[in-house]
N, C-alpha and C. Protein backbone atom coordinates (compact mmCIF):
# COMPACT_ATOMS: atom_id res chain seq x y z
N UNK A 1 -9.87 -15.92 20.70
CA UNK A 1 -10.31 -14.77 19.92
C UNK A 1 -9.54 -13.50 20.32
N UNK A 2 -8.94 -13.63 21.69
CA UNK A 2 -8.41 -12.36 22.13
C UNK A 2 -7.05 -12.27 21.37
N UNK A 3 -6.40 -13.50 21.15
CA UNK A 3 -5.22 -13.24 20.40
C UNK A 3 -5.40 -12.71 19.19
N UNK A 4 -6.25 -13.22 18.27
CA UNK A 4 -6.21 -12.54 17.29
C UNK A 4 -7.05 -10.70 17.14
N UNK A 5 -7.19 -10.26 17.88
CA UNK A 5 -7.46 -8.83 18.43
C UNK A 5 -6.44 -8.33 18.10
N UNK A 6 -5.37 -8.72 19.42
CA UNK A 6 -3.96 -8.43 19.46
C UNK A 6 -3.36 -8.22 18.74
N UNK A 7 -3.58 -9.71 17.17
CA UNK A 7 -2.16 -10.16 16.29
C UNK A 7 -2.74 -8.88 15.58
N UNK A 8 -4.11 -8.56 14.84
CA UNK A 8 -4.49 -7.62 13.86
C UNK A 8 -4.14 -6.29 14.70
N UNK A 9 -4.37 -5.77 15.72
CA UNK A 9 -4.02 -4.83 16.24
C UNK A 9 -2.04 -4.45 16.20
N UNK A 10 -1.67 -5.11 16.34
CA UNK A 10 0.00 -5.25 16.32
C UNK A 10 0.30 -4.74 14.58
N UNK A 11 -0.52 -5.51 13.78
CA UNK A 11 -0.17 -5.46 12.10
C UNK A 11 -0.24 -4.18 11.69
N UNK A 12 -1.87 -3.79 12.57
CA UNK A 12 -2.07 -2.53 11.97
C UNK A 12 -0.78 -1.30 12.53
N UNK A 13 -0.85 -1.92 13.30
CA UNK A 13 0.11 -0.32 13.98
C UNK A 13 1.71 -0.26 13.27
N UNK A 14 1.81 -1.88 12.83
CA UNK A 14 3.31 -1.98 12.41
C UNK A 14 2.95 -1.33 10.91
N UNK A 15 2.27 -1.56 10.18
CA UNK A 15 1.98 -1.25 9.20
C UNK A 15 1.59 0.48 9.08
N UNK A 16 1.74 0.96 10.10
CA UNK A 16 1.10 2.86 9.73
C UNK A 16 3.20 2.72 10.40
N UNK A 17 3.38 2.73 11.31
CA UNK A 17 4.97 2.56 11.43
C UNK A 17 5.67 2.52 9.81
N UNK A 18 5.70 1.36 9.52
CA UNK A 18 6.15 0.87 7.81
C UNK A 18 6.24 1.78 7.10
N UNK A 19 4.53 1.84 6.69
CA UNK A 19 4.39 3.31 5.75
C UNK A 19 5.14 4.54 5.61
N UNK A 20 5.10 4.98 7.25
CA UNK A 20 5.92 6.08 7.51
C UNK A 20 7.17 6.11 7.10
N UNK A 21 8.02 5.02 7.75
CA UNK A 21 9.41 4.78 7.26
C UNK A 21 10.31 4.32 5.89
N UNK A 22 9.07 3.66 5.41
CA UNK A 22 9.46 3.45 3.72
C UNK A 22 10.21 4.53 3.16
N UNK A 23 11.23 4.09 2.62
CA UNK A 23 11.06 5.16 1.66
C UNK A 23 10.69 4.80 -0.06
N UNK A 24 10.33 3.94 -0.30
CA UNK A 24 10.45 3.46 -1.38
C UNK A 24 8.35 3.87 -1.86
N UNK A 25 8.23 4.68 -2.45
CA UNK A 25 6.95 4.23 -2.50
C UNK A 25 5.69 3.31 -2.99
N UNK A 26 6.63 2.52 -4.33
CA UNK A 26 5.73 1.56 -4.13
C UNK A 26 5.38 0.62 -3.27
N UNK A 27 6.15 0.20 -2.52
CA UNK A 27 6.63 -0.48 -1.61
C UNK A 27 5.46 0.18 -0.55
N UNK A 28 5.34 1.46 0.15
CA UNK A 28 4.76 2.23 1.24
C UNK A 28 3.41 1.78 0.78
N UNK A 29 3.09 1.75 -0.96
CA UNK A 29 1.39 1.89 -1.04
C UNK A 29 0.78 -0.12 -0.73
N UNK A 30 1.82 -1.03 -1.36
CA UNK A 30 1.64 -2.10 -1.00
C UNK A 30 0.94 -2.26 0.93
N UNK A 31 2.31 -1.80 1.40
CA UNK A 31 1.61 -1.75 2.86
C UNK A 31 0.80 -1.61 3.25
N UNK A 32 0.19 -0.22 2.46
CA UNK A 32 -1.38 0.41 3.00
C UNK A 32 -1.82 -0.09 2.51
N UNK A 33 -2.35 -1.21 1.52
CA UNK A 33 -2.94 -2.09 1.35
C UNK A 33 -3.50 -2.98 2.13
N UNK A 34 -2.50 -3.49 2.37
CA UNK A 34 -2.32 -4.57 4.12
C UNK A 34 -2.88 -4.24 4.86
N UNK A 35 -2.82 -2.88 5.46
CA UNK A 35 -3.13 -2.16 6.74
C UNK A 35 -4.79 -1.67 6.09
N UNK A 36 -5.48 -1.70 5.05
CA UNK A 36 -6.97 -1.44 4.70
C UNK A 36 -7.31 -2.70 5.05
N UNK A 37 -6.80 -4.11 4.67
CA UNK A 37 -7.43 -4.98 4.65
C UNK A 37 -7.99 -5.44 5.93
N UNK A 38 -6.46 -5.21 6.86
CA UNK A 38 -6.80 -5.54 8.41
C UNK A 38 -7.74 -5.05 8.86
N UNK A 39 -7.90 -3.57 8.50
CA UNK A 39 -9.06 -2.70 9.17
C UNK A 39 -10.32 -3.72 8.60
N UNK A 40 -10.29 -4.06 7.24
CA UNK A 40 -11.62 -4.35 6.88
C UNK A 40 -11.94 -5.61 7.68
N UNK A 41 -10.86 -6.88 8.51
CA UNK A 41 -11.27 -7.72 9.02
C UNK A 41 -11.51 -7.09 10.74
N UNK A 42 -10.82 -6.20 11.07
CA UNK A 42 -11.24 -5.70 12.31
C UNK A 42 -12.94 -5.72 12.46
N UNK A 43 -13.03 -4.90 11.38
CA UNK A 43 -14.73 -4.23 11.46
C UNK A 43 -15.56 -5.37 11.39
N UNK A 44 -15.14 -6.30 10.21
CA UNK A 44 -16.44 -7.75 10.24
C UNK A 44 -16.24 -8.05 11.92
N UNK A 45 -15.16 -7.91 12.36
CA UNK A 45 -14.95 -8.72 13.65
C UNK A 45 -15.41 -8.02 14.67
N UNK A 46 -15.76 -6.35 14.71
CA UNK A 46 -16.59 -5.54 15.32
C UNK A 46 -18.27 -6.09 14.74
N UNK A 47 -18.56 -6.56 14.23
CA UNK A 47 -19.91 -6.71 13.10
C UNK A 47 -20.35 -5.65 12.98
N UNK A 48 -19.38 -5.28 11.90
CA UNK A 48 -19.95 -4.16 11.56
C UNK A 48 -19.52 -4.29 9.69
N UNK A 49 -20.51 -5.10 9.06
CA UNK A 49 -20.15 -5.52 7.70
C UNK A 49 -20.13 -4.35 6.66
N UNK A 50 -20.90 -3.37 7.00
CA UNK A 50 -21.00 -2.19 5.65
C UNK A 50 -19.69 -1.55 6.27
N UNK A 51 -19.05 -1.04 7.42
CA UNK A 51 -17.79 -0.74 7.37
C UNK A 51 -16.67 -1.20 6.74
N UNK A 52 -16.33 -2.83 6.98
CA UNK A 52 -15.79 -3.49 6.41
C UNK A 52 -15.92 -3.77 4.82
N UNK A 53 -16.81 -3.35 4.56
CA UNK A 53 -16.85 -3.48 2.65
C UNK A 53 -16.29 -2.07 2.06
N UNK A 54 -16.79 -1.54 2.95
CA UNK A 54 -16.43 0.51 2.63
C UNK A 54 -15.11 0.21 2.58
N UNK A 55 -14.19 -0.21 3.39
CA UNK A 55 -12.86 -0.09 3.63
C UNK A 55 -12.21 -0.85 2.80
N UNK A 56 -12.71 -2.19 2.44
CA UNK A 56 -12.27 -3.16 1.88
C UNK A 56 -11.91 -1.94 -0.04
N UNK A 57 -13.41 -2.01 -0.08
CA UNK A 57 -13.52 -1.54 -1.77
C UNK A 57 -12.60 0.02 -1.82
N UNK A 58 -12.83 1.10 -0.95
CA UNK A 58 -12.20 2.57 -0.67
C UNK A 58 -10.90 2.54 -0.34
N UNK A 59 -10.54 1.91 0.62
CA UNK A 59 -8.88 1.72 1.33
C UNK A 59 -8.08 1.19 0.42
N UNK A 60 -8.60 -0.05 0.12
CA UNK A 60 -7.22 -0.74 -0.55
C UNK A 60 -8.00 -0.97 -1.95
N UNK A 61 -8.94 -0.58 -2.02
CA UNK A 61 -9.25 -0.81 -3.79
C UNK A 61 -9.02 0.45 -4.64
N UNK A 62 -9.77 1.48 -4.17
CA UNK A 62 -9.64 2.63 -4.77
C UNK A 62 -8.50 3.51 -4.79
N UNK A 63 -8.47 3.48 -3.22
CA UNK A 63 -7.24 4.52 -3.39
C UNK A 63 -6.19 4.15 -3.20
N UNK A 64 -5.27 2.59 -3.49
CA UNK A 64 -4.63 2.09 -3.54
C UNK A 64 -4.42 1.78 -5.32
N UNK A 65 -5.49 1.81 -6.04
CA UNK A 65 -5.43 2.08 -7.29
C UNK A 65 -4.76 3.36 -7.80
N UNK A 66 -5.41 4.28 -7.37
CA UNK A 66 -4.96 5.92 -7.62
C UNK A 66 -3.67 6.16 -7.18
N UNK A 67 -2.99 5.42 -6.49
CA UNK A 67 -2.01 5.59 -5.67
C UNK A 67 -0.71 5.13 -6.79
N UNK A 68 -1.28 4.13 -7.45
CA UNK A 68 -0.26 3.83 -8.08
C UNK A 68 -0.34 3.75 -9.82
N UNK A 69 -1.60 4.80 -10.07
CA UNK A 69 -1.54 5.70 -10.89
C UNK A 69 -0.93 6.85 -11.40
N UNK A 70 -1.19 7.68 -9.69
CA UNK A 70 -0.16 8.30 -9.91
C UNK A 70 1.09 8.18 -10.01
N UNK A 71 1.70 7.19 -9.11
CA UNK A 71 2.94 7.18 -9.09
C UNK A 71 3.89 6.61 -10.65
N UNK A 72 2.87 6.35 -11.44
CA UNK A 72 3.13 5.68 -12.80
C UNK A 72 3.05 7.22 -13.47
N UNK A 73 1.99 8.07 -13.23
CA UNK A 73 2.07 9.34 -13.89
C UNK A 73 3.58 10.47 -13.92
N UNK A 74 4.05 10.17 -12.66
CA UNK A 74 5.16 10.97 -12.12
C UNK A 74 6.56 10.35 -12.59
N UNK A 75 6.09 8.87 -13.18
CA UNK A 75 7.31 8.12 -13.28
C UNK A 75 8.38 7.82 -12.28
N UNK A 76 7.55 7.26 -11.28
CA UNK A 76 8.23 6.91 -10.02
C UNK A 76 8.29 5.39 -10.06
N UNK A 77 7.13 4.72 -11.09
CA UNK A 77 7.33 3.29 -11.64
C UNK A 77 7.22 3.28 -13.66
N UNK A 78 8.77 2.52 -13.59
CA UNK A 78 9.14 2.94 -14.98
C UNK A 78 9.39 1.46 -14.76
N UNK A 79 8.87 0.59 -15.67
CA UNK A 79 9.54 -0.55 -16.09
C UNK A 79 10.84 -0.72 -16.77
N UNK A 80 11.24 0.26 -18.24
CA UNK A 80 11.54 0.39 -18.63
C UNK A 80 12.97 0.82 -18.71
N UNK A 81 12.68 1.79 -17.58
CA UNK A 81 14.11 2.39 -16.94
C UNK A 81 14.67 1.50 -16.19
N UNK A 82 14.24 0.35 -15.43
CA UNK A 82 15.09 -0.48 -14.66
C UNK A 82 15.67 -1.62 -15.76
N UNK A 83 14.88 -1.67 -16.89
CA UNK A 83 14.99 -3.24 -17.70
C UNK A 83 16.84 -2.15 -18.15
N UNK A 84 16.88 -1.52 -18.84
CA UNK A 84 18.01 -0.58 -19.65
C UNK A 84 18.63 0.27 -19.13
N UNK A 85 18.75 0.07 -17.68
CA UNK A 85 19.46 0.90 -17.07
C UNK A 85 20.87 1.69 -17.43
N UNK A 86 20.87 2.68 -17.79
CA UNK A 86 22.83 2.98 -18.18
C UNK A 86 22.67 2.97 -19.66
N UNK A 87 21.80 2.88 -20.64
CA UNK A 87 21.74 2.76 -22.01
C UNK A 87 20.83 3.66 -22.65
N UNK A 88 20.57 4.91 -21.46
CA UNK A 88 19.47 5.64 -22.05
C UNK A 88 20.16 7.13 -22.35
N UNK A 89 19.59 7.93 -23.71
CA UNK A 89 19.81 9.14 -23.58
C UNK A 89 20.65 10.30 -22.25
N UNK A 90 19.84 9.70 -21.54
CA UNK A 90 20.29 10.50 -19.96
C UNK A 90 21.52 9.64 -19.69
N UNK A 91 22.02 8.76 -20.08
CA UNK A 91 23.44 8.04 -19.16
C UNK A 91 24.42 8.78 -20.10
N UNK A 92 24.51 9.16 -21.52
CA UNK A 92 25.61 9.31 -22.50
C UNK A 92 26.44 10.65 -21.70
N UNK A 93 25.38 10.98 -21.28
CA UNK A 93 26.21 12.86 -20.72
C UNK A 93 26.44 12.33 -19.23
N UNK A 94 26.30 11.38 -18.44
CA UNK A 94 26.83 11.20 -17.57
C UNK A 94 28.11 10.83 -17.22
């Protein structure tokens, strides 16, 4: 049991590391995903189950949702622009 302390303890920390260094952000919010979930198995593993649901549904449900709402709002994820790259309005004057 002590190893797995360790292994989730190691994930989490690599994972706030990750985040930081990403630069890509969808990519950064995926991570924090990861790094909610761990927390949420930390806490069952503290028994502490209403923590672990808080975190589970808030961390990586909610604001991992919003996260990549916005980033769809800002157009930081464009499907569209990667499918036609070089064929858009903006490439002719380039």
């Amino acid at each position: 049991m002590q190893a797995l302390h360790l292994i989730l303890l190691l994930f989490v920390l690599l994972c706030a590391v990750a985040v930081a260094m990403t630069k890509d952000l969808l990519t950064s919010i995926i991570i924090f995903m990861g790094q909610s979930l761990a927390m949420s198995v930390i806490w069952i593993m503290l028994q502490s189950p209403d923590l672990a649901i808080t975190e589970a549904a808030v961390g990586a449900g909610v604001t991992s949702l919003l996260l990549f709402v916005t980033l769809k709002k800002i157009h930081a994820i464009d499907v569209k622009k990667k499918e036609g790259e070089g064929h858009g309005p903006d490439a002719e004057g380039l």
